[in-house]
N, C-alpha and C. Protein backbone atom coordinates (compact mmCIF):
# COMPACT_ATOMS: atom_id res chain seq x y z
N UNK A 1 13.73 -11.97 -10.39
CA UNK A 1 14.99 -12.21 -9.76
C UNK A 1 15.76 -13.20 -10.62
N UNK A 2 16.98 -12.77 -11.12
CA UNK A 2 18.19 -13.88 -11.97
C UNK A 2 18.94 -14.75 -11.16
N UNK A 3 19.18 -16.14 -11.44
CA UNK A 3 19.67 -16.72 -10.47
C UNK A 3 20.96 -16.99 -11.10
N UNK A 4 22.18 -17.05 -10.76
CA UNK A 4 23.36 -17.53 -12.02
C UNK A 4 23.82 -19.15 -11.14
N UNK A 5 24.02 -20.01 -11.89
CA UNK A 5 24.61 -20.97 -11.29
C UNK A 5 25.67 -21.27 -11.09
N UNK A 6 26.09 -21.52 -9.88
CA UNK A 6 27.09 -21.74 -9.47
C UNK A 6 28.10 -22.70 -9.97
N UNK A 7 29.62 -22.47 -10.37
CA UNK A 7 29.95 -23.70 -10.93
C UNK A 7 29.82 -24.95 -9.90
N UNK A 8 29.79 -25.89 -10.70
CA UNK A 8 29.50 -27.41 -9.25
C UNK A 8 29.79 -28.31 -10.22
N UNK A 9 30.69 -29.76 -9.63
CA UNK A 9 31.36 -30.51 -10.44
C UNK A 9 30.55 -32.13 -10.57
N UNK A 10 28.94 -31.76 -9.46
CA UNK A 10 28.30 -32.90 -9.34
C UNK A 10 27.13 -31.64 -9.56
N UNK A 11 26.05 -33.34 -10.54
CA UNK A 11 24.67 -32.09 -10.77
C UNK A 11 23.99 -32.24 -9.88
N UNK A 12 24.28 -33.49 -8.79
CA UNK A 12 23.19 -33.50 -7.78
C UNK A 12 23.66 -32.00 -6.77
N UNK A 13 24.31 -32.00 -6.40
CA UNK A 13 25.01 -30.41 -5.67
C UNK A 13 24.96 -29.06 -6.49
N UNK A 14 24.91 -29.15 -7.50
CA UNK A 14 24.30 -27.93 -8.16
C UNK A 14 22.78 -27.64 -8.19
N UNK A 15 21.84 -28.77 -8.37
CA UNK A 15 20.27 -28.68 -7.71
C UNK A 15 20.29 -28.75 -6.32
N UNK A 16 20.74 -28.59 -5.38
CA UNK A 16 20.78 -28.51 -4.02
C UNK A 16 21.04 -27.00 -3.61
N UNK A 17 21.90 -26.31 -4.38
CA UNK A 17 22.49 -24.95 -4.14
C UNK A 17 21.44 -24.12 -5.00
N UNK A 18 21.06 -24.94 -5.59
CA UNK A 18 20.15 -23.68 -6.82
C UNK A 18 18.97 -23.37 -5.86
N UNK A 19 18.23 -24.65 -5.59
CA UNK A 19 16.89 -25.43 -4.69
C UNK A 19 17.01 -24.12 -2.92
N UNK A 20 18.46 -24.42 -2.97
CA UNK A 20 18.50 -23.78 -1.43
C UNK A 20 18.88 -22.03 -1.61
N UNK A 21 19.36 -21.51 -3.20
CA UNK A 21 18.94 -20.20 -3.52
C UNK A 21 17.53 -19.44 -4.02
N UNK A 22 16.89 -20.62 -4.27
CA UNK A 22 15.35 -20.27 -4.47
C UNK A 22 14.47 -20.19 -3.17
N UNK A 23 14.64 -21.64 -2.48
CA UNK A 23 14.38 -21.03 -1.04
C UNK A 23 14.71 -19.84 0.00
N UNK A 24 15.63 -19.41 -0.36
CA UNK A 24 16.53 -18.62 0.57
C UNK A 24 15.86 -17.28 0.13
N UNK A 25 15.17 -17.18 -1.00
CA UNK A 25 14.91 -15.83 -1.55
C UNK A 25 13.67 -15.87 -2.10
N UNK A 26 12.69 -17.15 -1.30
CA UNK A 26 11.10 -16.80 -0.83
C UNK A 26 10.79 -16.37 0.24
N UNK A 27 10.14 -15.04 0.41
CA UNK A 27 10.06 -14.06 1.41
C UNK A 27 8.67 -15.74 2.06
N UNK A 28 8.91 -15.36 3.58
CA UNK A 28 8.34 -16.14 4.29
C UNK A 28 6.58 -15.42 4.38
N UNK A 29 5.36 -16.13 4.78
CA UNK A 29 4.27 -16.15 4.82
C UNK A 29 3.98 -16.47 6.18
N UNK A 30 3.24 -15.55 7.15
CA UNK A 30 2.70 -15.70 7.97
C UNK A 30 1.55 -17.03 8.15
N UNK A 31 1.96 -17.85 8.75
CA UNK A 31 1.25 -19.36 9.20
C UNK A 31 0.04 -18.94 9.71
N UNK A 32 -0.17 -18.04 10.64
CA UNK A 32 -1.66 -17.67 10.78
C UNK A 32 -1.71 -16.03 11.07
N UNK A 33 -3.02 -15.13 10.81
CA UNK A 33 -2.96 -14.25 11.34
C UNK A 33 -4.70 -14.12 11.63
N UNK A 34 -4.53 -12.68 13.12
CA UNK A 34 -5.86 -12.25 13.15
C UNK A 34 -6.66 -11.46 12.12
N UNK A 35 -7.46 -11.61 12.03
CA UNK A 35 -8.49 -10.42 11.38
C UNK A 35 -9.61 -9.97 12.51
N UNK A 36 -10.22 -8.61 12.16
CA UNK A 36 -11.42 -8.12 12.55
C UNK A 36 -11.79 -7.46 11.50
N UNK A 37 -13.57 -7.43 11.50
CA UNK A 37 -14.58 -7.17 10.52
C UNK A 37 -15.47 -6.66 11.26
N UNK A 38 -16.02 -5.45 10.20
CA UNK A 38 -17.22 -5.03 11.29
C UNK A 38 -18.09 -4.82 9.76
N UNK A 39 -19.16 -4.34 10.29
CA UNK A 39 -20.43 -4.25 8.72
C UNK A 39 -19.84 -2.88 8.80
N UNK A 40 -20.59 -2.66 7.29
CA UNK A 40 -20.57 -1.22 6.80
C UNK A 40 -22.23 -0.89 6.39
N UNK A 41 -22.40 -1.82 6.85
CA UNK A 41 -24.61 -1.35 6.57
C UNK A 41 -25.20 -1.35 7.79
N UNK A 42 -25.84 -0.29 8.19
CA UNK A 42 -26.84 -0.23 9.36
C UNK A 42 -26.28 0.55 10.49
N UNK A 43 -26.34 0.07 11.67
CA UNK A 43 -25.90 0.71 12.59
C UNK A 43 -25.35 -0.49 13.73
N UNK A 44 -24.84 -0.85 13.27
CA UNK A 44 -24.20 -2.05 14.06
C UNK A 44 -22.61 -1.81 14.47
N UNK A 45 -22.40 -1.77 15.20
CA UNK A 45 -21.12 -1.55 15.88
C UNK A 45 -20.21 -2.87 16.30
N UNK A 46 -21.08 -4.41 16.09
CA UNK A 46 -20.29 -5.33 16.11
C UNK A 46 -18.93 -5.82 15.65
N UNK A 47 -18.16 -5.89 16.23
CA UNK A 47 -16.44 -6.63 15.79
C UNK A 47 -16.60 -7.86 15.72
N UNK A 48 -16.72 -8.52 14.75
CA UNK A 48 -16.17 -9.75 14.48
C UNK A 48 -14.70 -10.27 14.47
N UNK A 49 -14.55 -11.18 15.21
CA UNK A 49 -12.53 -11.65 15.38
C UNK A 49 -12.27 -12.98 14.63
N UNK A 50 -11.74 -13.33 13.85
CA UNK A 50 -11.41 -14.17 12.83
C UNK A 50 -9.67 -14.69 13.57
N UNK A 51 -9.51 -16.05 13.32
CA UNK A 51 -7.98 -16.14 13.79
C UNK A 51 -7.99 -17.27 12.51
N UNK A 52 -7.07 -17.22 11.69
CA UNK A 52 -7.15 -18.04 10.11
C UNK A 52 -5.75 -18.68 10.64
N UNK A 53 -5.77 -19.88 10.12
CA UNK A 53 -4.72 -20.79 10.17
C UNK A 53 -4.33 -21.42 8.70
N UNK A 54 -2.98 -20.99 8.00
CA UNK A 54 -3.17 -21.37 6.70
C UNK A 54 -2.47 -22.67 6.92
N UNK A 55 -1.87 -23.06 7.83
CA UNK A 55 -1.35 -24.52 7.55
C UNK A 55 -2.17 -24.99 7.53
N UNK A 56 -3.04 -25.19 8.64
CA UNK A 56 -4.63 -25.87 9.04
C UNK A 56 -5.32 -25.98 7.85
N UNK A 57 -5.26 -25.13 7.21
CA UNK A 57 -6.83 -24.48 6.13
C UNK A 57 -8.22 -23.99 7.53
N UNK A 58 -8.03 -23.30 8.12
CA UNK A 58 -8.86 -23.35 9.68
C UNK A 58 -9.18 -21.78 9.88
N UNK A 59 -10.55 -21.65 10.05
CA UNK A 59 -10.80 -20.24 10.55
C UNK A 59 -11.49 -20.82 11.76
N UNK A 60 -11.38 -19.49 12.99
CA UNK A 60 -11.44 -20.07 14.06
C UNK A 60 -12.17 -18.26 14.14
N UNK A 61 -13.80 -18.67 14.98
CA UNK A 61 -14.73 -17.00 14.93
C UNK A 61 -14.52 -17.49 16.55
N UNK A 62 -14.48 -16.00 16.89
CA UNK A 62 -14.73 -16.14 18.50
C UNK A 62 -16.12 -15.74 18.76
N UNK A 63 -16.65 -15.53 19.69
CA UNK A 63 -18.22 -15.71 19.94
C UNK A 63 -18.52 -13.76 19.86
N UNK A 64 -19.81 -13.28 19.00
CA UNK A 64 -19.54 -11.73 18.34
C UNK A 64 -21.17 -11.69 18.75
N UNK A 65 -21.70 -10.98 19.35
CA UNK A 65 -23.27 -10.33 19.33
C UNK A 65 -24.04 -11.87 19.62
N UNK A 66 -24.83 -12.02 18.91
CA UNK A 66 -25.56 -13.22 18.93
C UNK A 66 -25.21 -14.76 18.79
N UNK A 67 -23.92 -14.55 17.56
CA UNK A 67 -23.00 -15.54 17.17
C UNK A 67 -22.49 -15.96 17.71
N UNK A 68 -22.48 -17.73 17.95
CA UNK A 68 -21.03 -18.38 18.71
C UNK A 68 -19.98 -18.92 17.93
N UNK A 69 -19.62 -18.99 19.09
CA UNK A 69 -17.90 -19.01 18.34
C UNK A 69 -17.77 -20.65 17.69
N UNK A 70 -16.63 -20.97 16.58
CA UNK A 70 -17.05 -21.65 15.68
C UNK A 70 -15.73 -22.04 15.10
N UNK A 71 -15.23 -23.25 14.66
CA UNK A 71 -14.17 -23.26 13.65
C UNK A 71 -14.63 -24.33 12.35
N UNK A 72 -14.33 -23.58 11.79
CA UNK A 72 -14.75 -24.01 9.88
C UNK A 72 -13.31 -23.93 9.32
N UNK A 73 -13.34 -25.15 8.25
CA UNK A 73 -12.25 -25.43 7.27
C UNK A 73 -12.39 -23.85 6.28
N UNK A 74 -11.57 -23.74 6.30
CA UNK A 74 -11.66 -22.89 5.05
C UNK A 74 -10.73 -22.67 3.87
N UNK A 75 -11.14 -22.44 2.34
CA UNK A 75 -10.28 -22.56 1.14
C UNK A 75 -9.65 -21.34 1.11
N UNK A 76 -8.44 -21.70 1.03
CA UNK A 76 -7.01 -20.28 0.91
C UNK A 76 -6.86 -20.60 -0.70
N UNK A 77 -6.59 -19.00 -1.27
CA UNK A 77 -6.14 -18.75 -2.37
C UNK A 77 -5.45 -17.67 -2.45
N UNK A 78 -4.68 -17.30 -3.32
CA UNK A 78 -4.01 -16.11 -2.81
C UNK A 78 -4.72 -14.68 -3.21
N UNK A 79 -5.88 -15.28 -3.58
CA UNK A 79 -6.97 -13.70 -3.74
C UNK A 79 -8.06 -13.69 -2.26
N UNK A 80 -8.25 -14.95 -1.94
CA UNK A 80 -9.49 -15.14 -1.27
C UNK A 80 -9.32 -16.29 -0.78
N UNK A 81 -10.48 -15.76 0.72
CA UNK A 81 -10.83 -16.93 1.70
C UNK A 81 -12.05 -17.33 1.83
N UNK A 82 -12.38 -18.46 2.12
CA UNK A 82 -14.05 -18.70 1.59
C UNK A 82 -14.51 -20.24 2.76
N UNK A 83 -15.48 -19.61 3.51
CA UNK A 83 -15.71 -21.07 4.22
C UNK A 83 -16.74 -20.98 4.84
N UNK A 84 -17.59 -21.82 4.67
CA UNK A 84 -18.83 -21.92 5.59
C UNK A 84 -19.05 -22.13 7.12
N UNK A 85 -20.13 -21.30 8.02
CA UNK A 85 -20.14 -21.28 9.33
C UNK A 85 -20.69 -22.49 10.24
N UNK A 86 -21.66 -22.51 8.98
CA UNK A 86 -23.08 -23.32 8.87
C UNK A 86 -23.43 -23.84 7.71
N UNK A 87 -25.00 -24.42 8.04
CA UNK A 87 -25.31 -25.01 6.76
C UNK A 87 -26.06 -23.62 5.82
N UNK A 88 -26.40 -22.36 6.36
CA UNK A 88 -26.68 -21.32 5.80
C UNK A 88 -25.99 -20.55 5.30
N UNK A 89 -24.92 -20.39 6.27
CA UNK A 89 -23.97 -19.05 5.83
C UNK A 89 -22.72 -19.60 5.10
N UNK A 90 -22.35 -18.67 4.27
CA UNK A 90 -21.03 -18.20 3.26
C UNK A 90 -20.14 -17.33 3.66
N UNK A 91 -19.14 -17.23 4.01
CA UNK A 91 -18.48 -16.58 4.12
C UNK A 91 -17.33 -16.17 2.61
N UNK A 92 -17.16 -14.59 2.39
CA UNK A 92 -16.14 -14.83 1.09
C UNK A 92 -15.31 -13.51 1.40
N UNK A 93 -14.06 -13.58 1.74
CA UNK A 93 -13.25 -12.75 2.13
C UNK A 93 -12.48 -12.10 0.80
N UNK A 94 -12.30 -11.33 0.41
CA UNK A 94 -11.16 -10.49 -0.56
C UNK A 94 -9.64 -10.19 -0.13
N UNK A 95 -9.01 -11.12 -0.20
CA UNK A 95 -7.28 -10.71 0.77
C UNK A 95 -6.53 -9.32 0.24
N UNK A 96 -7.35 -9.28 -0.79
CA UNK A 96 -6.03 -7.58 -1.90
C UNK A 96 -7.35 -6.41 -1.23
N UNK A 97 -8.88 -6.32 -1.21
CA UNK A 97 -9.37 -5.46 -0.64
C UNK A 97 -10.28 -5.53 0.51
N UNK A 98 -9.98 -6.59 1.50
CA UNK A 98 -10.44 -6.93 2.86
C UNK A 98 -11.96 -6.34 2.73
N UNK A 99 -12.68 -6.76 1.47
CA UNK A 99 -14.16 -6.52 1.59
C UNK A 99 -14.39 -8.24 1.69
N UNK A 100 -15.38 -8.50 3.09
CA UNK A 100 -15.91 -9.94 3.26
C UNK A 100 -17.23 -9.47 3.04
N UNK A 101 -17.93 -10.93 2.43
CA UNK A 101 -19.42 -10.56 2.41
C UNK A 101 -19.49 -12.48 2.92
N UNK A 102 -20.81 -12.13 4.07
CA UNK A 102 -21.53 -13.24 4.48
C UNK A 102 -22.66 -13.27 3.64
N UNK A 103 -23.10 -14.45 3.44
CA UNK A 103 -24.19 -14.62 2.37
C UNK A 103 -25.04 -15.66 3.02
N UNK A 104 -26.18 -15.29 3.30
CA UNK A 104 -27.36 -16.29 4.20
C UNK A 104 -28.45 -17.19 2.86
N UNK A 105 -28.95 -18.48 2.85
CA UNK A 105 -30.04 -19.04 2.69
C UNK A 105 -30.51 -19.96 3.05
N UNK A 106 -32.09 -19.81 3.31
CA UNK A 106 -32.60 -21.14 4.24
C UNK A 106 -33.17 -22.24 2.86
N UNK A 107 -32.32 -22.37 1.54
CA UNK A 107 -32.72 -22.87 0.90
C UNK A 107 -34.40 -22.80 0.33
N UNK A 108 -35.30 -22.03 0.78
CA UNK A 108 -36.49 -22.17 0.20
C UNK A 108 -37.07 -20.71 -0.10
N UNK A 109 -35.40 -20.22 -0.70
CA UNK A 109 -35.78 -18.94 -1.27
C UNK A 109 -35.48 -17.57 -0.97
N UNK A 110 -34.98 -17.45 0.42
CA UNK A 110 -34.36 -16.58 1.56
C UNK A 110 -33.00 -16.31 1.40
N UNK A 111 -32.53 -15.09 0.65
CA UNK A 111 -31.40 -14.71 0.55
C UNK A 111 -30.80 -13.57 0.93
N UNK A 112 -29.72 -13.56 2.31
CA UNK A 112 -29.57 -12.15 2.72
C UNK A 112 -27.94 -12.07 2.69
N UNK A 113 -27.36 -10.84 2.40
CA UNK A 113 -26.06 -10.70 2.05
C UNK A 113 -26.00 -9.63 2.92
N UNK A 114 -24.35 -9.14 3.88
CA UNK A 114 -23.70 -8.49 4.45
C UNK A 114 -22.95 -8.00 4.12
N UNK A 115 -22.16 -7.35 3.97
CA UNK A 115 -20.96 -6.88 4.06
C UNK A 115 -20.34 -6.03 5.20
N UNK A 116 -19.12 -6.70 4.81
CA UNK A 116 -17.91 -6.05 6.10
C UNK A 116 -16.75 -5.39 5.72
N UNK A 117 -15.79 -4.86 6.22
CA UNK A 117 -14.86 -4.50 5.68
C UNK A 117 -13.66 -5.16 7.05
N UNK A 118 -12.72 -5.62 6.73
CA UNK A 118 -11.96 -6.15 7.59
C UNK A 118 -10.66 -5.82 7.54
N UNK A 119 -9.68 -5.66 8.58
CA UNK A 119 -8.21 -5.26 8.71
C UNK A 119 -7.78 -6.75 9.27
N UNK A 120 -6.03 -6.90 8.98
CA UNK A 120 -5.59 -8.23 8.99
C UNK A 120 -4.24 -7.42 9.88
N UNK A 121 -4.11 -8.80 11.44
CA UNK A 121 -2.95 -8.12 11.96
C UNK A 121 -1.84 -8.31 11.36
N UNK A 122 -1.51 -9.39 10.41
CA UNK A 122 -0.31 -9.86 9.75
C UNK A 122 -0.95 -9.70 8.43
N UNK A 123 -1.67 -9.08 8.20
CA UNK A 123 -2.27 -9.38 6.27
C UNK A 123 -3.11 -10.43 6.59
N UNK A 124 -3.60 -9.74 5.40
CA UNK A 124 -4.88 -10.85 4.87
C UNK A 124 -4.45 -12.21 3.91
């Protein structure tokens, strides 16, 4: 996108108009949205519900099969979301191909990985 500047006879008012045409023409970002995830291994029919808060940095799980419900900090990037449940689990989300994989260890050697595939009500 070309921006042309406006003539302006003060430079503080010409960075104000430029500042408020750059803003004006950043498409806005959803502050939070839902997700659901379900596995793609086995026979599990579980929905997992995710509610992500990017102001927060905040994922918020509602309570899914065995799992209770839970809120963890989590790191936003604009590829990926990534945040722990527990002191075991990993969580690592893909925002461009909504493949999440949970990643389990009890530290003494025990390593089990999931995968999910997840849809985003506002994007991922």
């Amino acid at each position: 996108m070309k921006f042309t500047r406006p003539y302006c006879s003060a430079t503080a008012l010409c960075g104000l108009l430029t500042f408020a045409a750059v803003l004006a023409a950043t498409p806005a970002q959803a502050a939070t949205t839902d997700i659901s995830c379900q596995t793609n291994s086995g026979n599990s029919s579980t929905v997992y519900s995710y509610h992500i808060d990017f102001s927060a940095s905040t994922v918020n799980s509602s309570r899914s099969g065995n799992d209770p419900a839970y809120t963890a900090t989590v790191a936003v990037t604009a590829t990926s979301l990534d945040w722990s449940s527990d002191r075991v689990r990993t969580w690592h989300l893909d925002r461009n191909t909504g493949h999440m994989t949970m990643s389990m260890s009890n530290g003494a050697g025990l390593y089990v990985s999931t995968d999910y595939v997840c849809q985003g009500a506002n994007g991922l």
